[in-house]
PDB file of N, CA and C in Angstrom:
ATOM      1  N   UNK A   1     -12.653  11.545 -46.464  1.00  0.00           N
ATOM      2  CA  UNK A   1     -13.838  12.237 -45.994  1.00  0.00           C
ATOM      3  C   UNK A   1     -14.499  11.454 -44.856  1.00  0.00           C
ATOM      4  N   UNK A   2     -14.464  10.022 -45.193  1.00  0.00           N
ATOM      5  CA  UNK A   2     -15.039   9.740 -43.912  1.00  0.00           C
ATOM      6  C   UNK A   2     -14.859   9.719 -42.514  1.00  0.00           C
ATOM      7  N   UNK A   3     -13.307   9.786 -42.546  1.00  0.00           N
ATOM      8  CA  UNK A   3     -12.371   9.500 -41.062  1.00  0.00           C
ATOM      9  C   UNK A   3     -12.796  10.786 -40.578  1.00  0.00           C
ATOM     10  N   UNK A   4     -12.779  12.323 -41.400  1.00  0.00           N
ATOM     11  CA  UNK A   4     -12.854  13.812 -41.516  1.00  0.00           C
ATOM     12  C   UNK A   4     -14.351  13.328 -40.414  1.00  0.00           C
ATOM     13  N   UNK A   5     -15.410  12.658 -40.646  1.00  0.00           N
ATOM     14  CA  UNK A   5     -16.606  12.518 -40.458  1.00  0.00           C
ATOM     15  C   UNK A   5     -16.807  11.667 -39.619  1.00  0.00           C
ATOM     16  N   UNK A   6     -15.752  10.927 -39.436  1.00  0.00           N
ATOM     17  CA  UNK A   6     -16.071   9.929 -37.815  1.00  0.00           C
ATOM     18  C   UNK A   6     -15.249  10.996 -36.484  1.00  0.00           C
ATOM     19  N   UNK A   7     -14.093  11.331 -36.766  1.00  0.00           N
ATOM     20  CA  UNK A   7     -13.396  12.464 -35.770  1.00  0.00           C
ATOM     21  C   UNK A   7     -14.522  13.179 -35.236  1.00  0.00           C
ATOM     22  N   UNK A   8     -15.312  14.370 -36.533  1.00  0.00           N
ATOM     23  CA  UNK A   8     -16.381  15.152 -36.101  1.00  0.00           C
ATOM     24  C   UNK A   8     -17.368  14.593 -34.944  1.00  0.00           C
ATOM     25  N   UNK A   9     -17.765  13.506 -35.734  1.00  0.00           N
ATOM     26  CA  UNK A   9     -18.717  13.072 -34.583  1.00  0.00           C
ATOM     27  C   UNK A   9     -18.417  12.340 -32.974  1.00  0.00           C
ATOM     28  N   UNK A  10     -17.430  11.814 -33.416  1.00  0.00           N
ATOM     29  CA  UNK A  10     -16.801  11.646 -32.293  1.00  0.00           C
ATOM     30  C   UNK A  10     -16.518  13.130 -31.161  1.00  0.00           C
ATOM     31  N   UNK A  11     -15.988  14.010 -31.720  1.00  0.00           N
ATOM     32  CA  UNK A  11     -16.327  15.288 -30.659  1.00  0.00           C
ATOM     33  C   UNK A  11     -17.425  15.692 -30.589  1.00  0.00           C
ATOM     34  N   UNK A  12     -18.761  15.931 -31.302  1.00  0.00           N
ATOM     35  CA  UNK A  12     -20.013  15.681 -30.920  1.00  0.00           C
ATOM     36  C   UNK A  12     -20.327  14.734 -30.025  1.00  0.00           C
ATOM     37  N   UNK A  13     -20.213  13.711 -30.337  1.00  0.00           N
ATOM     38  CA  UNK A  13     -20.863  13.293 -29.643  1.00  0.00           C
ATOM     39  C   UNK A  13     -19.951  12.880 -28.034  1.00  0.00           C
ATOM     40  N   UNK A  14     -18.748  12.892 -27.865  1.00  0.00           N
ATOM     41  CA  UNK A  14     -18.404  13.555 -26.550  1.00  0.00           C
ATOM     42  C   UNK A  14     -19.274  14.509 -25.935  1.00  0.00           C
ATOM     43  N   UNK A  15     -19.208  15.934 -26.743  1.00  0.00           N
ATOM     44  CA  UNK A  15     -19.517  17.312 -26.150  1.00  0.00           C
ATOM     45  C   UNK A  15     -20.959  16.868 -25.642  1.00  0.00           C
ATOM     46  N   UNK A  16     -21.953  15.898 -26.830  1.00  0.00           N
ATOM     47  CA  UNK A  16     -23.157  16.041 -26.205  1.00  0.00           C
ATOM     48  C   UNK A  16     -23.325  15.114 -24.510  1.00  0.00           C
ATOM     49  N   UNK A  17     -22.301  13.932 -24.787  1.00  0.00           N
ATOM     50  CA  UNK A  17     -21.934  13.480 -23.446  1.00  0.00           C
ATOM     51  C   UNK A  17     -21.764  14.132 -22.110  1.00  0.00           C
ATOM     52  N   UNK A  18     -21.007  14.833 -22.445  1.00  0.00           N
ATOM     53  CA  UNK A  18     -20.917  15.526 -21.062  1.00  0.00           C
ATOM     54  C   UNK A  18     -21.836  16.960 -20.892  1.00  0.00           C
ATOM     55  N   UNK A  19     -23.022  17.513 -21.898  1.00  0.00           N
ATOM     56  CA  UNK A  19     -23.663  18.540 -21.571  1.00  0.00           C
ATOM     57  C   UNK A  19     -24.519  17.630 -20.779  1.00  0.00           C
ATOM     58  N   UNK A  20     -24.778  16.619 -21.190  1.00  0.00           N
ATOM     59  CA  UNK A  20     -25.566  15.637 -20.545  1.00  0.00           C
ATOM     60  C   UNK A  20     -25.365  15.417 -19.066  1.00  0.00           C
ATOM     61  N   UNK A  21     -24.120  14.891 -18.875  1.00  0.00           N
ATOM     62  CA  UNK A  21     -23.486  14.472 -17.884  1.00  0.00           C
ATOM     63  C   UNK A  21     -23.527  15.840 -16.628  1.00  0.00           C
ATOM     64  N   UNK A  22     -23.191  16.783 -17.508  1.00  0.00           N
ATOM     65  CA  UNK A  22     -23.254  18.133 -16.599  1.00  0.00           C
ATOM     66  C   UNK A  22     -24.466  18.414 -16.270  1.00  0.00           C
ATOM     67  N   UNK A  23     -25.165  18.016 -16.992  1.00  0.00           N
ATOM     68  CA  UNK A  23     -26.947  19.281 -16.699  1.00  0.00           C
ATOM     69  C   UNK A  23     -27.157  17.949 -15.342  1.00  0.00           C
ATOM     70  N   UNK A  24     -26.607  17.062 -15.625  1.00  0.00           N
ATOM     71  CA  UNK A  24     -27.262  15.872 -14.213  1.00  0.00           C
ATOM     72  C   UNK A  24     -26.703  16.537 -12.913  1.00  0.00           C
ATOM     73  N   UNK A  25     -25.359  17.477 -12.952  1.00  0.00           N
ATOM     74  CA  UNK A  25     -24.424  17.730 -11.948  1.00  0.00           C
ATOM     75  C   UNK A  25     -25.009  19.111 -11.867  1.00  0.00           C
ATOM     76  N   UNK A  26     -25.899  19.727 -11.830  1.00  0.00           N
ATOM     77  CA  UNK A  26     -25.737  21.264 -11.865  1.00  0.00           C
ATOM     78  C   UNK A  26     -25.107  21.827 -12.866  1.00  0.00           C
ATOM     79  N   UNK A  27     -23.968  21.881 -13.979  1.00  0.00           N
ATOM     80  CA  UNK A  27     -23.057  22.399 -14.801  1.00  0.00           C
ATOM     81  C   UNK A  27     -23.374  22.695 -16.007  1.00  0.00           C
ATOM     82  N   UNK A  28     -22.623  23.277 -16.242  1.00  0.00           N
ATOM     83  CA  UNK A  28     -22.803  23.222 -18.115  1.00  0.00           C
ATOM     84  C   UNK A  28     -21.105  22.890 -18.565  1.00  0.00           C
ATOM     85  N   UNK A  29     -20.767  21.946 -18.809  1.00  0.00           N
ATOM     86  CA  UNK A  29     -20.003  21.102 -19.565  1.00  0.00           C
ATOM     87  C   UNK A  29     -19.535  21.075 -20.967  1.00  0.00           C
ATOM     88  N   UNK A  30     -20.636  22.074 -21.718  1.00  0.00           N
ATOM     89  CA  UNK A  30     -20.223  22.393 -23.001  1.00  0.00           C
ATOM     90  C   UNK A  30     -18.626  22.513 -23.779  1.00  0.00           C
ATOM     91  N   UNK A  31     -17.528  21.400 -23.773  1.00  0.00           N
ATOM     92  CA  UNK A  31     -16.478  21.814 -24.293  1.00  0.00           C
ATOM     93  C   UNK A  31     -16.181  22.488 -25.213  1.00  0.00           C
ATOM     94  N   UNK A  32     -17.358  22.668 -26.117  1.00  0.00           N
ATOM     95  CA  UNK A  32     -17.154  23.591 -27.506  1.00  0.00           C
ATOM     96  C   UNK A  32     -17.449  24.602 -28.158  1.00  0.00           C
ATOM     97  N   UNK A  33     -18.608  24.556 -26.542  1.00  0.00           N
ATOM     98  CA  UNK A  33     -19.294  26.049 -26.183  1.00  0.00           C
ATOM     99  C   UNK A  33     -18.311  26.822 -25.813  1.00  0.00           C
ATOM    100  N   UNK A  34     -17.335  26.445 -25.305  1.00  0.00           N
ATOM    101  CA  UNK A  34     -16.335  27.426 -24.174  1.00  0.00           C
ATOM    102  C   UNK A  34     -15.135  27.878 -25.214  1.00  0.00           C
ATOM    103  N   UNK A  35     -15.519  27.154 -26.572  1.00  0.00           N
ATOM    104  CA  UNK A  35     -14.346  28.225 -27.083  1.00  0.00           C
ATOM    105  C   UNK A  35     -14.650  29.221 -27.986  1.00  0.00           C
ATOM    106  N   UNK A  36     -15.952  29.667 -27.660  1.00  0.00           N
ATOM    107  CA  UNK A  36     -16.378  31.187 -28.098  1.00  0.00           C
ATOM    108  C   UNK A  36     -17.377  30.822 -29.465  1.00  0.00           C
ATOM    109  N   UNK A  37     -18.420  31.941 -29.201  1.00  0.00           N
ATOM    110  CA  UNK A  37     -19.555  31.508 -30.193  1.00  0.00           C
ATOM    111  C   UNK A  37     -19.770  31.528 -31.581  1.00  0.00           C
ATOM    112  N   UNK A  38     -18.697  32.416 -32.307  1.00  0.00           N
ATOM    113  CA  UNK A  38     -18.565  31.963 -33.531  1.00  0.00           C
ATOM    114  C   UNK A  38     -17.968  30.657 -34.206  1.00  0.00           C
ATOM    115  N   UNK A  39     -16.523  30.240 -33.020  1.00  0.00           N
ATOM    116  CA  UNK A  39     -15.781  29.018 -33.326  1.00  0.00           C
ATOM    117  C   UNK A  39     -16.861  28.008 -33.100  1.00  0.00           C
ATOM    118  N   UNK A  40     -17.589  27.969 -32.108  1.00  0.00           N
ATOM    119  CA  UNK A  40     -18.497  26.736 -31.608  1.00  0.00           C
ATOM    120  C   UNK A  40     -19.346  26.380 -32.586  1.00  0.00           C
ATOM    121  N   UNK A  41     -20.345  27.566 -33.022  1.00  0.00           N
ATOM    122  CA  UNK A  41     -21.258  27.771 -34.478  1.00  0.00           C
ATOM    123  C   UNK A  41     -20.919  26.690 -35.503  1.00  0.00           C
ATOM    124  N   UNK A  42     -19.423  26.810 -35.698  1.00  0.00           N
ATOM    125  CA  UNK A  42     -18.935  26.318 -36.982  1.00  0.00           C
ATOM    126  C   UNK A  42     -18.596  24.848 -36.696  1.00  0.00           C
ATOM    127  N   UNK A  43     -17.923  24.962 -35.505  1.00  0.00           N
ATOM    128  CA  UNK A  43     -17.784  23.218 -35.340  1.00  0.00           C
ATOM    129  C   UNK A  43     -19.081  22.766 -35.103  1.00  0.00           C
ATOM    130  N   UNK A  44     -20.375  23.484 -34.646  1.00  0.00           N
ATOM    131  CA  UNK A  44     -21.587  22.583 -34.619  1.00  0.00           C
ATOM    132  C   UNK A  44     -22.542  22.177 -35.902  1.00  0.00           C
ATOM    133  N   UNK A  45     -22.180  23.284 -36.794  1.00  0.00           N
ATOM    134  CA  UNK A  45     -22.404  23.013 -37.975  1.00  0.00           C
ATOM    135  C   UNK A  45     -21.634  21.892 -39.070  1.00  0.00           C
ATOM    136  N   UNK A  46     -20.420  22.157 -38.748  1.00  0.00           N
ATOM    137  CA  UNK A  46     -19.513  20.645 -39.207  1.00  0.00           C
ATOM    138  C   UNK A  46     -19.793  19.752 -38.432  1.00  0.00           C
ATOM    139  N   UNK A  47     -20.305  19.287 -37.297  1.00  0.00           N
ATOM    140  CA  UNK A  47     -20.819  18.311 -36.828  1.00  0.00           C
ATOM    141  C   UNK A  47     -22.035  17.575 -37.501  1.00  0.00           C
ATOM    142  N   UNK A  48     -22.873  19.091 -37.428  1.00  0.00           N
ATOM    143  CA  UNK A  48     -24.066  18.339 -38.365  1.00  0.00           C
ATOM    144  C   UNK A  48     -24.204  17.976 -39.640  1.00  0.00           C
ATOM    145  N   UNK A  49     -22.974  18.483 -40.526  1.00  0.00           N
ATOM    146  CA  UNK A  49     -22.979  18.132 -42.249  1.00  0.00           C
ATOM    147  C   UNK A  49     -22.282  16.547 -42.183  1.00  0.00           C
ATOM    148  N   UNK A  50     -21.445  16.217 -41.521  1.00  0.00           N
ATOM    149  CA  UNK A  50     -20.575  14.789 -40.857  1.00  0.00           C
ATOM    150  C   UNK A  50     -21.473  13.761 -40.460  1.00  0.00           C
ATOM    151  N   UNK A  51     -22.445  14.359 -40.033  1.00  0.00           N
ATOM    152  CA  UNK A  51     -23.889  12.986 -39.736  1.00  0.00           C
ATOM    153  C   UNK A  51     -24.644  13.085 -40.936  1.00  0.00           C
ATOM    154  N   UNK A  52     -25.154  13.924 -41.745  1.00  0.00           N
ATOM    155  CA  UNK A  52     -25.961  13.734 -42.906  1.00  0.00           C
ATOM    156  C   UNK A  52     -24.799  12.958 -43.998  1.00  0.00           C
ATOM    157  N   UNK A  53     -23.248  13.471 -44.125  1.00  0.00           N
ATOM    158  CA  UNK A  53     -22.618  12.498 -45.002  1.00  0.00           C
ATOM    159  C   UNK A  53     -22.303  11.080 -44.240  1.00  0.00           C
ATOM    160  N   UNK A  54     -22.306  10.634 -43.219  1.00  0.00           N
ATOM    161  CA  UNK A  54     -22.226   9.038 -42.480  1.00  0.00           C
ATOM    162  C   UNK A  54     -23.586   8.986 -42.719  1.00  0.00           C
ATOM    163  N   UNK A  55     -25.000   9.168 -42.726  1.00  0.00           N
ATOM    164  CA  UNK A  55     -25.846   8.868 -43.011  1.00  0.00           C
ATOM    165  C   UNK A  55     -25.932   8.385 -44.186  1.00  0.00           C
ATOM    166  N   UNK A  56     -25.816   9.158 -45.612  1.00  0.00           N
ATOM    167  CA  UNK A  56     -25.848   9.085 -46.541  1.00  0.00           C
ATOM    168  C   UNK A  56     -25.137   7.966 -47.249  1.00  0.00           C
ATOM    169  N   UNK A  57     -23.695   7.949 -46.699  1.00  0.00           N
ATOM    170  CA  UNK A  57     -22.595   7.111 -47.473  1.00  0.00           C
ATOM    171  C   UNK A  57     -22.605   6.198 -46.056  1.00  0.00           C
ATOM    172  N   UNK A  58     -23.219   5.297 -44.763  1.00  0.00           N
ATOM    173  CA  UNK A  58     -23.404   4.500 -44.419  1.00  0.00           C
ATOM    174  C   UNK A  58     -23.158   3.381 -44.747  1.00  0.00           C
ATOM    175  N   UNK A  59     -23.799   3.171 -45.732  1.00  0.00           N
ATOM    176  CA  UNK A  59     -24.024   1.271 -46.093  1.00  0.00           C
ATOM    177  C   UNK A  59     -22.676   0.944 -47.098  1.00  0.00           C
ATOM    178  N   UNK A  60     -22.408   2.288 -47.987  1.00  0.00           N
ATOM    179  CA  UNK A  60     -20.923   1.617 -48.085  1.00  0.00           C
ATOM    180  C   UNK A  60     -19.874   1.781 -47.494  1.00  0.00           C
ATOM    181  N   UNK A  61     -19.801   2.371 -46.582  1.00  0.00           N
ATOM    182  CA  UNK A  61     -18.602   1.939 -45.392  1.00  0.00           C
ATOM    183  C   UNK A  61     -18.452   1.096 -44.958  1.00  0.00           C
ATOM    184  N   UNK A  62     -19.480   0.844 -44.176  1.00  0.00           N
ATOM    185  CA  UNK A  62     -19.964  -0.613 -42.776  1.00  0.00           C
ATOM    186  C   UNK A  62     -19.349  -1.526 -43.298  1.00  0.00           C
ATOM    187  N   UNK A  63     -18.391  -2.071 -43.202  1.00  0.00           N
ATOM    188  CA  UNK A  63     -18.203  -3.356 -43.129  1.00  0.00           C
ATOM    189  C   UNK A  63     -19.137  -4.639 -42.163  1.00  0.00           C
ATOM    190  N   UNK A  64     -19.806  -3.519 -41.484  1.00  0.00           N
ATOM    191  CA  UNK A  64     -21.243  -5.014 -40.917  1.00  0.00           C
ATOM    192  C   UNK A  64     -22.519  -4.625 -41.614  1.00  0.00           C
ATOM    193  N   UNK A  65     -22.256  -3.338 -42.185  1.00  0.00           N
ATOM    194  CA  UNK A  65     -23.459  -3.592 -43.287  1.00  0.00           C
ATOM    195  C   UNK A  65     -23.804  -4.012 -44.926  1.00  0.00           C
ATOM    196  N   UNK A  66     -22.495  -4.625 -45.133  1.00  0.00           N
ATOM    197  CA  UNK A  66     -22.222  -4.802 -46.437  1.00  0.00           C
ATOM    198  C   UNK A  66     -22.425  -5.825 -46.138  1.00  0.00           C
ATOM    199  N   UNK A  67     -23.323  -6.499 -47.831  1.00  0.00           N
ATOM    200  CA  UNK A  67     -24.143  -7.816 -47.711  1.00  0.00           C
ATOM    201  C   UNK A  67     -23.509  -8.631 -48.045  1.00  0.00           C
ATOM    202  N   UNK A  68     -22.141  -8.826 -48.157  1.00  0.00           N
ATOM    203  CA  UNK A  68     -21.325  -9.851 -48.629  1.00  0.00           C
ATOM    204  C   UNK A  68     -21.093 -10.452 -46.664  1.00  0.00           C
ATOM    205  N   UNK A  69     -21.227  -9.458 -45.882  1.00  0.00           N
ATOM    206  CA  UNK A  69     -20.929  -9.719 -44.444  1.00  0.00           C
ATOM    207  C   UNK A  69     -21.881 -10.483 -43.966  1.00  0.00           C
ATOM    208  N   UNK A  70     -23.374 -10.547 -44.270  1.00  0.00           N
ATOM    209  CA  UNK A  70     -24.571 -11.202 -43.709  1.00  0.00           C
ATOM    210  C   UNK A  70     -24.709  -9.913 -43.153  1.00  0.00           C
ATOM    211  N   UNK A  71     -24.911  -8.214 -43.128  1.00  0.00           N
ATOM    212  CA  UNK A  71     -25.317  -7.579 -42.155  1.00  0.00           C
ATOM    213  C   UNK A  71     -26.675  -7.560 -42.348  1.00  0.00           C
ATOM    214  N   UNK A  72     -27.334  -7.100 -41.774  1.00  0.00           N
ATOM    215  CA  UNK A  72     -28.989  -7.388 -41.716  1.00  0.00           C
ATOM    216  C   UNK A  72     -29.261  -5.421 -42.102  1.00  0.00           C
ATOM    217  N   UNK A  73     -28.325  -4.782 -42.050  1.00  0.00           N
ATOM    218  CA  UNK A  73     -28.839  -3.133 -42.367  1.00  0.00           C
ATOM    219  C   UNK A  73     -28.834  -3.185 -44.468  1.00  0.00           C
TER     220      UNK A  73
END
């Protein structure tokens, strides 16, 4: 589940990269916008359930936040 949840965000947070990157250029850049608005819906919604579970289950992943590491989170 978590790899499921780093991938996700990882294309989030690309896509939000370059809407970014685009709105600076004139464009809209949306890669996930462009593959039609029901598909997009759903991957933006699995984007956002992928940050509330890395939120949630965080501190036991991290290997720099686990206190056997000295992490300070």
């Amino acid at each position: 589940m978590h790899k499921l949840s780093a991938i996700l965000l990882w294309i989030g947070g690309l896509n939000w990269g370059l809407v970014g990157l685009g709105g600076f250029m004139g464009s809209d850049w949306n890669v996930v916008g462009m593959l039609g608005m029901t598909l997009s819906n759903i991957i933006f919604v699995l984007v956002g359930l992928a940050a509330i579970y890395e939120l949630v289950t965080h501190k036991g992943n991290c290997k720099c936040c686990d206190s056997k590491m000295g992490g300070s989170m």
